[in-house]
N, C-alpha and C. Protein backbone atom coordinates (compact mmCIF):
# COMPACT_ATOMS: atom_id res chain seq x y z
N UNK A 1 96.18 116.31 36.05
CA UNK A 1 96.74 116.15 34.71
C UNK A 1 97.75 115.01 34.77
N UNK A 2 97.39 114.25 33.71
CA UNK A 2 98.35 113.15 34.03
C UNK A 2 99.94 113.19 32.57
N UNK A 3 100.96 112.17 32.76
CA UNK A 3 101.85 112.97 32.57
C UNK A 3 102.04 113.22 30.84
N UNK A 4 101.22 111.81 30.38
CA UNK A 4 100.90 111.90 28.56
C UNK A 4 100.61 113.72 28.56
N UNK A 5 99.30 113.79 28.93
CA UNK A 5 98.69 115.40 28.83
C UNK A 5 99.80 116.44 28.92
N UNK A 6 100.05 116.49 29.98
CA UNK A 6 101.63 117.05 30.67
C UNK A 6 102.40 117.12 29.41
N UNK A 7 102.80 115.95 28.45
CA UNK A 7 103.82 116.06 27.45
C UNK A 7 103.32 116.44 26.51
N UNK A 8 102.37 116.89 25.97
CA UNK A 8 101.28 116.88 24.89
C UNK A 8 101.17 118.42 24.79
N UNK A 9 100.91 118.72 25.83
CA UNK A 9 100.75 120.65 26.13
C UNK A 9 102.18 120.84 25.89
N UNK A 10 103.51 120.27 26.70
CA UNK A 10 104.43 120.59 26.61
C UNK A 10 104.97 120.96 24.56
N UNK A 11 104.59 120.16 24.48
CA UNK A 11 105.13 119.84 22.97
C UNK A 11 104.65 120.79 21.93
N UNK A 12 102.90 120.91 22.21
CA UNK A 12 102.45 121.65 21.55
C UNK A 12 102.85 123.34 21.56
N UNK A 13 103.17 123.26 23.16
CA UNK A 13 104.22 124.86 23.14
C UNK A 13 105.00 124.92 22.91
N UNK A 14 105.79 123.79 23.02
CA UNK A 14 107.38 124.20 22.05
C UNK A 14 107.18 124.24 20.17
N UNK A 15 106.03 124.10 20.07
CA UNK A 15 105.74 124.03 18.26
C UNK A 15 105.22 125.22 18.24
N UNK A 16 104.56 125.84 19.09
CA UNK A 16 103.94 126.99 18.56
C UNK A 16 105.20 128.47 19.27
N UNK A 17 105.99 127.93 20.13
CA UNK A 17 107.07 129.05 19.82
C UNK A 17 107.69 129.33 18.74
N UNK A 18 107.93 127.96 18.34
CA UNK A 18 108.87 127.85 17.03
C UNK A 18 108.01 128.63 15.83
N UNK A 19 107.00 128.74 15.71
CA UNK A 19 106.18 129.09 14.50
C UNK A 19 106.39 130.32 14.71
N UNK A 20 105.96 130.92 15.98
CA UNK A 20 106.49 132.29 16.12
C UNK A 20 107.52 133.05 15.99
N UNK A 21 108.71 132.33 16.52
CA UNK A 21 110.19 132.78 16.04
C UNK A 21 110.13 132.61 14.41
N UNK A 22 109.86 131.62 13.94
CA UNK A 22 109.51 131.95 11.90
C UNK A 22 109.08 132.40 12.04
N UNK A 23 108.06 133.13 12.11
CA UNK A 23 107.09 133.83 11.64
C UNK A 23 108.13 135.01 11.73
N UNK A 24 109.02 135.62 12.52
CA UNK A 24 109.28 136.70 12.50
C UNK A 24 111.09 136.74 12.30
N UNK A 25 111.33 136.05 11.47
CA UNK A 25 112.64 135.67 10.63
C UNK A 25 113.69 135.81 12.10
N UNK A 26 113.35 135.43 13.08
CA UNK A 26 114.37 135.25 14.33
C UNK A 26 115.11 133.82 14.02
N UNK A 27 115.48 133.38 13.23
CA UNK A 27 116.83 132.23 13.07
C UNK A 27 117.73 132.86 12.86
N UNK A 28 118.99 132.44 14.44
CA UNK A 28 119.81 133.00 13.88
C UNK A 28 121.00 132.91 12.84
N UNK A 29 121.27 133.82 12.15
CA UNK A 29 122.19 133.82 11.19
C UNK A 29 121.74 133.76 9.80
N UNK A 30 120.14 133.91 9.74
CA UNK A 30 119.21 133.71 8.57
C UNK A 30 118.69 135.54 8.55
N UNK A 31 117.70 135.46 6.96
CA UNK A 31 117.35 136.76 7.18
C UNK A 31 116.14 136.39 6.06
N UNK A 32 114.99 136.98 6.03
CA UNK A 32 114.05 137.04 4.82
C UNK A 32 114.50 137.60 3.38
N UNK A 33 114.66 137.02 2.42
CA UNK A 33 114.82 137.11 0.90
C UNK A 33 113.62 137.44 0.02
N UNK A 34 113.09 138.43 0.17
CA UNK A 34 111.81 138.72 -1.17
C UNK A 34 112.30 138.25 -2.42
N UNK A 35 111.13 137.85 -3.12
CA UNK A 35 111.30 137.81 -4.36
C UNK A 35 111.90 136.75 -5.04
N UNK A 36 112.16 135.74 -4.39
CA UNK A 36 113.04 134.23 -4.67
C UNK A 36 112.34 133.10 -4.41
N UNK A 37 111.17 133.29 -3.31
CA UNK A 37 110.63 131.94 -3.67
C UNK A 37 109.69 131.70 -4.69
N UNK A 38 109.72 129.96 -4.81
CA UNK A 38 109.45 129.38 -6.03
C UNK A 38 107.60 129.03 -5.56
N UNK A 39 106.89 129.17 -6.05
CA UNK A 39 105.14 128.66 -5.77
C UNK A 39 104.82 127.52 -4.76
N UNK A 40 104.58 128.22 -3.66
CA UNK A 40 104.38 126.87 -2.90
C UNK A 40 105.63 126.41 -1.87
N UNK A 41 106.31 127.68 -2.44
CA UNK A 41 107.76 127.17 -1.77
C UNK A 41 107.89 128.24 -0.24
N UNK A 42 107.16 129.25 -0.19
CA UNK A 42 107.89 130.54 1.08
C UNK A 42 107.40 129.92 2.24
N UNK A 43 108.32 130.66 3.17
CA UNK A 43 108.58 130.23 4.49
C UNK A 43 107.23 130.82 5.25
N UNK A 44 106.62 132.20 5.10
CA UNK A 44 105.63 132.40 5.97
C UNK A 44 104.59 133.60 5.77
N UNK A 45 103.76 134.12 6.13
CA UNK A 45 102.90 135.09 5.77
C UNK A 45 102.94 136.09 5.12
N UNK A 46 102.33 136.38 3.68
CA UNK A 46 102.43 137.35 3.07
C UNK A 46 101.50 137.51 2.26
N UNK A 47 101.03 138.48 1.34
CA UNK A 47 100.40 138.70 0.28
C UNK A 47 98.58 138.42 0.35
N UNK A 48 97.91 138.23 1.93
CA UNK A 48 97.14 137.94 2.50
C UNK A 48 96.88 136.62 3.07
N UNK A 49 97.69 136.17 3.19
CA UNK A 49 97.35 134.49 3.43
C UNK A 49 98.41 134.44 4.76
N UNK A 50 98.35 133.24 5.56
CA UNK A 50 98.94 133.20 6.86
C UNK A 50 99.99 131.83 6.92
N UNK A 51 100.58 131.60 5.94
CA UNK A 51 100.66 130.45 6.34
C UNK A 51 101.47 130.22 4.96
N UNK A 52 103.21 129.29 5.80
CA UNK A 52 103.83 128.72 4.55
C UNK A 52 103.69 127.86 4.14
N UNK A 53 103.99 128.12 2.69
CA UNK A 53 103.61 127.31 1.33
C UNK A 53 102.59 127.91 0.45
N UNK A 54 101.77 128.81 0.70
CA UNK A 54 100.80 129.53 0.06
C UNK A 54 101.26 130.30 -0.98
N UNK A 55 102.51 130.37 -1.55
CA UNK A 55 103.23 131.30 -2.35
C UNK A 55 102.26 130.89 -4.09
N UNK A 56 101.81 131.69 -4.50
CA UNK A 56 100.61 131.73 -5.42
C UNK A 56 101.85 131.33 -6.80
N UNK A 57 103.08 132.16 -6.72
CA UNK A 57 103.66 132.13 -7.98
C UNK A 57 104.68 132.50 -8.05
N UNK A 58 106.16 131.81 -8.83
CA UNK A 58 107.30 131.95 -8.68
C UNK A 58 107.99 133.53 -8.63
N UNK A 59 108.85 133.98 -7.83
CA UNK A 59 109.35 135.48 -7.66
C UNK A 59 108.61 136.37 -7.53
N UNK A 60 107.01 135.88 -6.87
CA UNK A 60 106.11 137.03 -6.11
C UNK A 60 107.18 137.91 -5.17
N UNK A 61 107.55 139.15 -6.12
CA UNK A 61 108.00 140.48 -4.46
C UNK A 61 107.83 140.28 -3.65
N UNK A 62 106.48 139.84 -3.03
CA UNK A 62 106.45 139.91 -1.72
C UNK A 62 106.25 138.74 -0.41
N UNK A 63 107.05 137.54 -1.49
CA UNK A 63 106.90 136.29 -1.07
C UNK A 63 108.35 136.46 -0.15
N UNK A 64 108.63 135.26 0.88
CA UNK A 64 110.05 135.08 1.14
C UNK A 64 110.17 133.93 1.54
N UNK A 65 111.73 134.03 1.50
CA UNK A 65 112.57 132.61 2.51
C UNK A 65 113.32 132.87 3.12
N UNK A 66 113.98 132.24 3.98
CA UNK A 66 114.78 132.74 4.64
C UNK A 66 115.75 131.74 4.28
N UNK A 67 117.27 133.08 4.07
CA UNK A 67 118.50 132.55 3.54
C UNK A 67 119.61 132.81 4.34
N UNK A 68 120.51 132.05 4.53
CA UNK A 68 122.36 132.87 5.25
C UNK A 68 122.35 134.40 5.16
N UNK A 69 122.72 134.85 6.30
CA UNK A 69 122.47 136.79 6.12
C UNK A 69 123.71 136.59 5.00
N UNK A 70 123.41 137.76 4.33
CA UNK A 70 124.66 138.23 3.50
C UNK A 70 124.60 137.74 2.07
N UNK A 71 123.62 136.90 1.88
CA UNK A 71 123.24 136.02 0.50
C UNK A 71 122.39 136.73 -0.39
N UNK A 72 121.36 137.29 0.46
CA UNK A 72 119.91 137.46 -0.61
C UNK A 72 120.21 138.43 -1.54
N UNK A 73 120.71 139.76 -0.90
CA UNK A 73 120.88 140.34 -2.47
C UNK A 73 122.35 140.10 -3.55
N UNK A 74 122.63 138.97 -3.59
CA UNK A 74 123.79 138.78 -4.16
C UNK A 74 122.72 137.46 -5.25
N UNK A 75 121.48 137.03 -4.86
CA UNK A 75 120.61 136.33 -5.51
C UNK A 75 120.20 137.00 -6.54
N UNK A 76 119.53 136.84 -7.73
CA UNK A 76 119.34 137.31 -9.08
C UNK A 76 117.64 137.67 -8.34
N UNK A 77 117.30 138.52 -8.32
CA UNK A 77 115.74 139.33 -8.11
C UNK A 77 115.83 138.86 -6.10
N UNK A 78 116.65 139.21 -5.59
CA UNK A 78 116.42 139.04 -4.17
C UNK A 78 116.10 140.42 -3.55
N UNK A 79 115.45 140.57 -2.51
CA UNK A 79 115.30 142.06 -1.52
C UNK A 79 115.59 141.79 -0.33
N UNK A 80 115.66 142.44 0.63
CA UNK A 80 115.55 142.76 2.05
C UNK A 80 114.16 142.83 2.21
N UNK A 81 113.35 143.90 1.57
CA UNK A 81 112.63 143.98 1.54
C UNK A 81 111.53 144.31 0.47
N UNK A 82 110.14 143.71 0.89
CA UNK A 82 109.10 143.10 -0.21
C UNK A 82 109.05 144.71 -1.02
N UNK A 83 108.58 144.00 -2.20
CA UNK A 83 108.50 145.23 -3.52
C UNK A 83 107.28 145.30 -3.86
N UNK A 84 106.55 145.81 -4.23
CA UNK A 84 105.56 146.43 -5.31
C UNK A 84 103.99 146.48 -4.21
């Protein structure tokens, strides 16, 4: 393996940790917000689809983002957790 390849694998695993830590709202000092993102706007898997940006429509329940802990329900229609 030469060392391009070497950096290429390297890289591609440090992108796909990162997707994983989103995927499972591990930033720290962040937390998932239902119900606040805007269409097109959420951070990551929900409502059958895998993948952010798929948010079908503004203040889907069971859409999210991730916001400063301590914020979301002080947001106008925010959750902890997804609704309906």
């Amino acid at each position: 393996m030469n060392a391009r390849n070497a950096l290429l694998i390297a890289a591609v695993a440090g992108l796909s940790s990162l997707g994983v830590a989103d995927a499972m709202g591990a930033k720290e000092g962040m937390e998932p917000c239902f119900g606040i993102a805007r269409a097109g706007m959420n951070d990551c898997a929900a409502n059958g689809h895998s993948c952010a940006g798929k948010a079908a429509a503004d203040g889907d329940k069971r859409e999210w983002i991730l916001v400063p802990k301590g914020t979301c329900e002080k947001i106008v229609g925010g959750s902890l957790k997804p609704q309906g």
